[in-house]
Protein backbone atom coordinates (compact mmCIF):
# COMPACT_ATOMS: atom_id res chain seq x y z
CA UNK A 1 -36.79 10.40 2.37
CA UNK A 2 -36.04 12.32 -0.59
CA UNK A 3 -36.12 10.03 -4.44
CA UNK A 4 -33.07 8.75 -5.51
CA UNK A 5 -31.63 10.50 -8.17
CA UNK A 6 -30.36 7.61 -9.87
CA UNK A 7 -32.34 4.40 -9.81
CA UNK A 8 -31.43 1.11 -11.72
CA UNK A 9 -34.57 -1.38 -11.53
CA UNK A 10 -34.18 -5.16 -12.23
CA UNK A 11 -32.24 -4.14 -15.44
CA UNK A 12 -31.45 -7.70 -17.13
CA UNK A 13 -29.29 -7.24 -20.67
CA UNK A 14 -28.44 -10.74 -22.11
CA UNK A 15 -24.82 -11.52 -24.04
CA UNK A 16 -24.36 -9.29 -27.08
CA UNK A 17 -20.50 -9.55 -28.73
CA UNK A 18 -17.84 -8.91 -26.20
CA UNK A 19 -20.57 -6.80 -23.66
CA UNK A 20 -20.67 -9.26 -20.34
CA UNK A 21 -24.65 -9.61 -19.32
CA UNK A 22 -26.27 -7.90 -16.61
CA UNK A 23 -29.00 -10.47 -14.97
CA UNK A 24 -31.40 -8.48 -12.82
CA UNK A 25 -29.49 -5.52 -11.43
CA UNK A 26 -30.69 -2.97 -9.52
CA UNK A 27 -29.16 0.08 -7.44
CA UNK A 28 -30.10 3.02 -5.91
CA UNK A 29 -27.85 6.29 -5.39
CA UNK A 30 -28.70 9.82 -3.80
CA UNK A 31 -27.79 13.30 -4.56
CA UNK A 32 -24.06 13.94 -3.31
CA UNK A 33 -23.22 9.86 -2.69
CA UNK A 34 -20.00 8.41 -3.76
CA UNK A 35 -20.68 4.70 -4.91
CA UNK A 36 -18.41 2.13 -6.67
CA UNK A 37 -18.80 -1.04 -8.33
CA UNK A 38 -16.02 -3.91 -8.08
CA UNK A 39 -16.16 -7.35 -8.73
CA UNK A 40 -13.66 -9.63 -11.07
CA UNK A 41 -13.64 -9.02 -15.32
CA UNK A 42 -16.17 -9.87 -16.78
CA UNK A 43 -18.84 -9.34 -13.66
CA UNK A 44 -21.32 -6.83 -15.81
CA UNK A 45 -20.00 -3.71 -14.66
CA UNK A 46 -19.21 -1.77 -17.65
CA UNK A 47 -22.57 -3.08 -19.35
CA UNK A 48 -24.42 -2.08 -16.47
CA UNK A 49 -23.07 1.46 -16.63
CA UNK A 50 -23.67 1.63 -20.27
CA UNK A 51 -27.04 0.33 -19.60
CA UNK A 52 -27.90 2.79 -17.56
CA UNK A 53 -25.93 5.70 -19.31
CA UNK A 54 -28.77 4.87 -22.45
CA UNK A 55 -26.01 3.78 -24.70
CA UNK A 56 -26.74 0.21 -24.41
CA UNK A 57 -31.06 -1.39 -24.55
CA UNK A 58 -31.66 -3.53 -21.69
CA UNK A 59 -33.46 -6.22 -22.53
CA UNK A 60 -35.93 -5.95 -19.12
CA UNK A 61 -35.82 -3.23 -16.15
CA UNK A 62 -35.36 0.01 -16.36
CA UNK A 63 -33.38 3.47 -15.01
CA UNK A 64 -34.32 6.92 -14.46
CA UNK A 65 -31.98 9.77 -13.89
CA UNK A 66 -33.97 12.62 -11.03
CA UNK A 67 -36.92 10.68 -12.37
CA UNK A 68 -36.36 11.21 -16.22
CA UNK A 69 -36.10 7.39 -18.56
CA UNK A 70 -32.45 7.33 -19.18
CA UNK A 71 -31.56 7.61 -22.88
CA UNK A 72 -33.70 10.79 -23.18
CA UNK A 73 -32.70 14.36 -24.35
CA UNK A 74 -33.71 15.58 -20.68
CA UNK A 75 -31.55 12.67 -19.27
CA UNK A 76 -28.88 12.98 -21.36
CA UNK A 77 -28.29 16.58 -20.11
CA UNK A 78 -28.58 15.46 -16.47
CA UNK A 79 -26.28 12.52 -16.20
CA UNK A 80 -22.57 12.62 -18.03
CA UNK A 81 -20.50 9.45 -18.22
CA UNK A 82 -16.66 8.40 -19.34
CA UNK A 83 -16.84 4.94 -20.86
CA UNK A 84 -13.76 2.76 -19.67
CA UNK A 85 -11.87 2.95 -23.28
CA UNK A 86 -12.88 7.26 -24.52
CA UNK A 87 -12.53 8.00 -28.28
CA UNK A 88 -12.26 11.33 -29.71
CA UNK A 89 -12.71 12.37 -32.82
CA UNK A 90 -9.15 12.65 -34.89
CA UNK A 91 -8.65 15.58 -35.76
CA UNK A 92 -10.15 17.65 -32.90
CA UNK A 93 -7.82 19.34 -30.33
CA UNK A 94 -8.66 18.73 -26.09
CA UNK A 95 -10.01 22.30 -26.15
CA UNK A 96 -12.02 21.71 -29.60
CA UNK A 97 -13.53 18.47 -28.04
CA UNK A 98 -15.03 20.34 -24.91
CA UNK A 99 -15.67 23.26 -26.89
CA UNK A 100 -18.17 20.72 -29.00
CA UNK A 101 -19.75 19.49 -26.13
CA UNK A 102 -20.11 22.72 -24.34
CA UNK A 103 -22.16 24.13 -26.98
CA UNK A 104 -24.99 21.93 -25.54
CA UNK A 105 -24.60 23.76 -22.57
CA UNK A 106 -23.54 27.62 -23.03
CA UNK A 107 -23.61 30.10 -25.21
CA UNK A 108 -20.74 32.91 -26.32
CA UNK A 109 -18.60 33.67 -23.77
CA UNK A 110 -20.14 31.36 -21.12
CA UNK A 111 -19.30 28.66 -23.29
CA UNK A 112 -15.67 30.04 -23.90
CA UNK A 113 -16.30 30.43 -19.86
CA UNK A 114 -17.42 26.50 -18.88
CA UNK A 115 -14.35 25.28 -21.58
CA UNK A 116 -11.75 27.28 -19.31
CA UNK A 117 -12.91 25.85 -16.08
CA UNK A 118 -13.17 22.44 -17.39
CA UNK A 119 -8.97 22.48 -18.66
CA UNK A 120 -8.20 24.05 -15.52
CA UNK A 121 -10.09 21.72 -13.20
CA UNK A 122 -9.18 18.42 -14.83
CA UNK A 123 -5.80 19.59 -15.46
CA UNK A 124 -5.38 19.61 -19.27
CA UNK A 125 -4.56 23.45 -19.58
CA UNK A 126 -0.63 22.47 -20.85
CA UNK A 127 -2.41 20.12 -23.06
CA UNK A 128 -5.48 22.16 -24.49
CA UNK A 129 -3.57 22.15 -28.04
CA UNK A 130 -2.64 18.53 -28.56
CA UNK A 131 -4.52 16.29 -30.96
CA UNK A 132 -7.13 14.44 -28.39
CA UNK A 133 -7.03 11.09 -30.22
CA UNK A 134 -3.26 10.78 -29.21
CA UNK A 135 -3.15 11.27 -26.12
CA UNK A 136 -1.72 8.94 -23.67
CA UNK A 137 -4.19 6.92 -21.50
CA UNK A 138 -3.78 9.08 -18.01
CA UNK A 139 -4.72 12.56 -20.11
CA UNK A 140 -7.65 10.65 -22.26
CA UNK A 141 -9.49 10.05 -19.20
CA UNK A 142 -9.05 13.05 -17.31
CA UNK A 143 -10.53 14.57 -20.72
CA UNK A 144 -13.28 11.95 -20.40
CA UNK A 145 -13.41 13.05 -16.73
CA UNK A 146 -13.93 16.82 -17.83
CA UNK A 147 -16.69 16.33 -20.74
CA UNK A 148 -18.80 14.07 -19.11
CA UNK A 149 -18.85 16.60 -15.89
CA UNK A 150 -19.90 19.51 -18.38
CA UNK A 151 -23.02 21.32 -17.90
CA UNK A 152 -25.17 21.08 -14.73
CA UNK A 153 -25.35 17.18 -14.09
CA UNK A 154 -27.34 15.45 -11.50
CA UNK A 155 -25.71 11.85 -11.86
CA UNK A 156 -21.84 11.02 -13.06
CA UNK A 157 -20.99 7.39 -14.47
CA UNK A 158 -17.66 6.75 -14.49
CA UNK A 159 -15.81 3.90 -16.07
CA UNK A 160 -12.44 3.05 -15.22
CA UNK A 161 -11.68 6.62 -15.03
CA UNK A 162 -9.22 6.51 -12.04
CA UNK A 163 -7.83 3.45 -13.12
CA UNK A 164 -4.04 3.06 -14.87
CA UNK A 165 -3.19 6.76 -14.18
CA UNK A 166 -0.10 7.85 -12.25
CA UNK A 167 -0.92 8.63 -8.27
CA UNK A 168 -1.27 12.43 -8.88
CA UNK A 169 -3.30 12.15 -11.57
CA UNK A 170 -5.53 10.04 -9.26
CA UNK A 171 -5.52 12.38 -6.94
CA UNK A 172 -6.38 15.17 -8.46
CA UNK A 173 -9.62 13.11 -10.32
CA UNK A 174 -10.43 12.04 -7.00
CA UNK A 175 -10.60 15.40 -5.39
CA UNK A 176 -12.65 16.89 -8.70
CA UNK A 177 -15.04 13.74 -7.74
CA UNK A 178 -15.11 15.26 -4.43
CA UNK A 179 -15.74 18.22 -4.93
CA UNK A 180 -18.49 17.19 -7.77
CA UNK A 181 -19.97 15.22 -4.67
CA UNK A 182 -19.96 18.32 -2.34
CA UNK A 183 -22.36 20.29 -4.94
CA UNK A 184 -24.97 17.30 -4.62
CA UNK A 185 -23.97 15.59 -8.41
CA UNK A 186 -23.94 11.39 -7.73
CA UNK A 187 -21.48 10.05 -8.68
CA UNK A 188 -21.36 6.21 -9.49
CA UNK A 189 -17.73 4.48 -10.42
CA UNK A 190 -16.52 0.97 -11.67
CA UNK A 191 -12.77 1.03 -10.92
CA UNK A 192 -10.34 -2.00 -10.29
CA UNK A 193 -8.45 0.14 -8.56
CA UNK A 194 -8.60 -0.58 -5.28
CA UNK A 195 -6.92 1.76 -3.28
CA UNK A 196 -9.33 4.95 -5.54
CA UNK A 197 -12.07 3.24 -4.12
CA UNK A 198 -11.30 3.18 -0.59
CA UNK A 199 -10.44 6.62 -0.44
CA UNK A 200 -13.81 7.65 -1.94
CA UNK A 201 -16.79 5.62 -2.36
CA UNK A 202 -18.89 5.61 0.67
CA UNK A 203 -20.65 2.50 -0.34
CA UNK A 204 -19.64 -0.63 -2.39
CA UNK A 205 -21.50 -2.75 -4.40
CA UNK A 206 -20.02 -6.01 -5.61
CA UNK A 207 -20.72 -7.39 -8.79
CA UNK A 208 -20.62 -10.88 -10.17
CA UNK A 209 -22.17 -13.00 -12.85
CA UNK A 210 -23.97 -9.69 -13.92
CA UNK A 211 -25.93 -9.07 -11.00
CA UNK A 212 -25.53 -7.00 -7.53
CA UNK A 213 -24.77 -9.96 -4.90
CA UNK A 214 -24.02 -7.57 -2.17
CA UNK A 215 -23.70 -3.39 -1.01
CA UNK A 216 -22.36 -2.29 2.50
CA UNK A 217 -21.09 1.07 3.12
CA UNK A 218 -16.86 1.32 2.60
CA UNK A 219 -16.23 1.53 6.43
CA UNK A 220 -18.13 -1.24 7.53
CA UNK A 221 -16.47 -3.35 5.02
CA UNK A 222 -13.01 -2.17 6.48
CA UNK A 223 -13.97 -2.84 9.73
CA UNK A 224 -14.93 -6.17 9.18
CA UNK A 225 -12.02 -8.42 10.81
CA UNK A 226 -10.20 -11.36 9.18
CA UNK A 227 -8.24 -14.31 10.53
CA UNK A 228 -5.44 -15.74 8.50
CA UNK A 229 -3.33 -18.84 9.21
CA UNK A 230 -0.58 -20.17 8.25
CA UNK A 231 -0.15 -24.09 7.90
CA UNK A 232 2.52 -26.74 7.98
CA UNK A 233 0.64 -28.29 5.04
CA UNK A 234 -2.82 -27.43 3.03
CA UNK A 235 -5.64 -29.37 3.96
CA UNK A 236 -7.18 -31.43 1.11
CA UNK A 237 -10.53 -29.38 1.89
CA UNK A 238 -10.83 -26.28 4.40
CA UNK A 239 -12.88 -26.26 7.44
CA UNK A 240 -16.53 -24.87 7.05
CA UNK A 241 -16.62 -20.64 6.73
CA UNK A 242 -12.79 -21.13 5.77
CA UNK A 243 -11.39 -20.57 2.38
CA UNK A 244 -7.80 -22.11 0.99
CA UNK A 245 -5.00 -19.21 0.33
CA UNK A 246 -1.65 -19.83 -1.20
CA UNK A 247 -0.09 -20.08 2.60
CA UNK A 248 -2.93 -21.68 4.63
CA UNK A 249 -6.48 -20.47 5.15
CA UNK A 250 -8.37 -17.51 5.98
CA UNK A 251 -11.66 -16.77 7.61
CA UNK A 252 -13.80 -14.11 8.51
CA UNK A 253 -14.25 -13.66 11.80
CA UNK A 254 -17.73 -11.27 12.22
CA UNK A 255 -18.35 -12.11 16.05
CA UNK A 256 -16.26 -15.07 16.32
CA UNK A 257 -13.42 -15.04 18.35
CA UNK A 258 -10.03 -15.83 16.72
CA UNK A 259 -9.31 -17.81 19.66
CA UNK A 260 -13.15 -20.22 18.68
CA UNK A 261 -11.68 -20.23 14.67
CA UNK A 262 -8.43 -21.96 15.69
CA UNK A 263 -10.17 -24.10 17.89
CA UNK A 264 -11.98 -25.39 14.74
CA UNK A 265 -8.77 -25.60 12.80
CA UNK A 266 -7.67 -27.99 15.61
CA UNK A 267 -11.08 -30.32 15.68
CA UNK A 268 -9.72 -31.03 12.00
CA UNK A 269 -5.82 -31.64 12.96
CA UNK A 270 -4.92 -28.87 11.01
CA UNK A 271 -1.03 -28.19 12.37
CA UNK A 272 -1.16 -24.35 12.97
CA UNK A 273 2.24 -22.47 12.20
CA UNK A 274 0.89 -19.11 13.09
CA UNK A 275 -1.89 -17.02 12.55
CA UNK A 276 -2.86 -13.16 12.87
CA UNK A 277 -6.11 -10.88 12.76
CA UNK A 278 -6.25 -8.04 10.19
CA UNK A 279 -9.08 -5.97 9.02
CA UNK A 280 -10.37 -6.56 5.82
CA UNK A 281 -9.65 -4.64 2.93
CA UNK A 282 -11.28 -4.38 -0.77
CA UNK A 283 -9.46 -6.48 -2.09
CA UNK A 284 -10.78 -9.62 0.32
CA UNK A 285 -14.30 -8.16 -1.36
CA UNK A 286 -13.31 -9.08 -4.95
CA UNK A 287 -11.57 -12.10 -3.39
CA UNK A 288 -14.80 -13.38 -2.56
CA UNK A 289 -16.53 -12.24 -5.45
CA UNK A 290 -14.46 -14.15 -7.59
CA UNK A 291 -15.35 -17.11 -5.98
């Protein structure tokens, strides 16, 4: 089995300012896999990409990028991340910006060369002009999108990035991360947006209380059935496995019948209005992780 080329180990970083902790996190992700992290604010996500981007210390654990400490020159030039709120320097243009970075990259015309492609493929050719510290939210992080993929990057961290854009804007960041995938770079998200997720991370890892409480692979999570009823009035506590919603209760099913959940529901006089089986979504996921 080949080495991970991104590897998070037991990484605990306690409460600094407004940073959430991260308490014993680890993860694994291969060349070419699409991962995301969810889980409700304040669940460590953002710390733990910072953590293992090398911008923030953890206080125990530790992460390699292709086998490199993270926070080095040599990882630095393998793994490119967009934090969740990008600055840019004032006075700098969108094309000035990536024409900094690229010199870290490319000389000459190959630099003028990898600047191009990177307004092209992230879309910020009509915009390569305008000031990058005022731009609007949806073109700041398809900027932070193209600088962190510059170069020839192993690993991609990406904060937010998909998140409070306009639905082609999404889609066109989701098919660069696609494509990004496709050429082998890892690529490892924290988005509340739901729907980005689904369409794809091949694996989820939920986050709460700063640590990883559980990973499954998108599809199985999908697949996963869920029972919801609705009641005549809300128990003052729901059955075991069952959880309270604003219309009844919910449960999920795994290889229960729906017809052996109700029959619960009625060993507990619950007066069942109706009741119907859907497959989970990502949202159930947070749900849960939120407690």
């Amino acid at each position: 089995m080949n080495a991970p080329v991104l590897l998070v180990s037991g990484v605990t970083r306690r409460r600094r300012g407004a940073a959430a902790p991260v308490a014993d996190a680890s993860l694994e992700l291969a060349a070419g896999e699409v991962a995301a992290l969810v889980g409700p604010p304040g669940a460590g996500k953002t710390t733990l990409l910072a953590v293992a981007a090398g911008r923030l210390a953890p206080d125990a654990g530790w992460v390699t990028v292709a086998g490199v400490a993270t926070g080095t020159l040599a990882a630095r030039a393998l793994l490119g991340y967009a934090p969740e709120a990008p600055v840019f320097p004032p006075t700098l243009s969108v094309r000035e910006v990536l024409g900094y970075l690229a010199r870290f990259h490319a000389v000459g015309v190959a630099r003028r060369g990898l600047v191009a492609a990177a307004l092209e493929r992230s879309g910020l050719a009509g915009a390569a002009e305008r000031r990058a510290a005022g731009l609007p939210l949806p073109l700041a992080r398809r900027l932070a999108l193209a600088q962190a993929v510059l170069g020839h990057r192993r690993v991609l961290l990406l904060d937010e990035t998909l998140s409070g854009v306009d639905a082609g804007a999404r889609r066109a960041m989701c098919e660069r991360v696609r494509e990004l995938a496709a050429s082998g770079v890892a690529v490892l998200l924290a988005s509340s947006d739901l729907a980005a997720v689904e369409q794809i991370a091949a694996r989820v890892l939920v986050m709460r209380n700063g640590g990883v409480i559980r990973e499954a692979p998108t599809v199985a999570l999908l697949r996963e059935r869920v029972l919801e009823i609705l009641l005549d009035a809300p128990p003052a506590a729901p059955p075991p496995g069952f959880r309270l919603t604003p219309y009844g209760l919910q449960t999920d099913l795994g290889p229960r019948s729906a017809e052996a959940a109700l029959a619960l529901c009625r060993e507990h006089r619950l007066a069942v209005r109706a009741s119907r089986v859907r497959f989970r979504t990502l949202e159930d996921t947070l749900l849960d992780a939120q407690g």
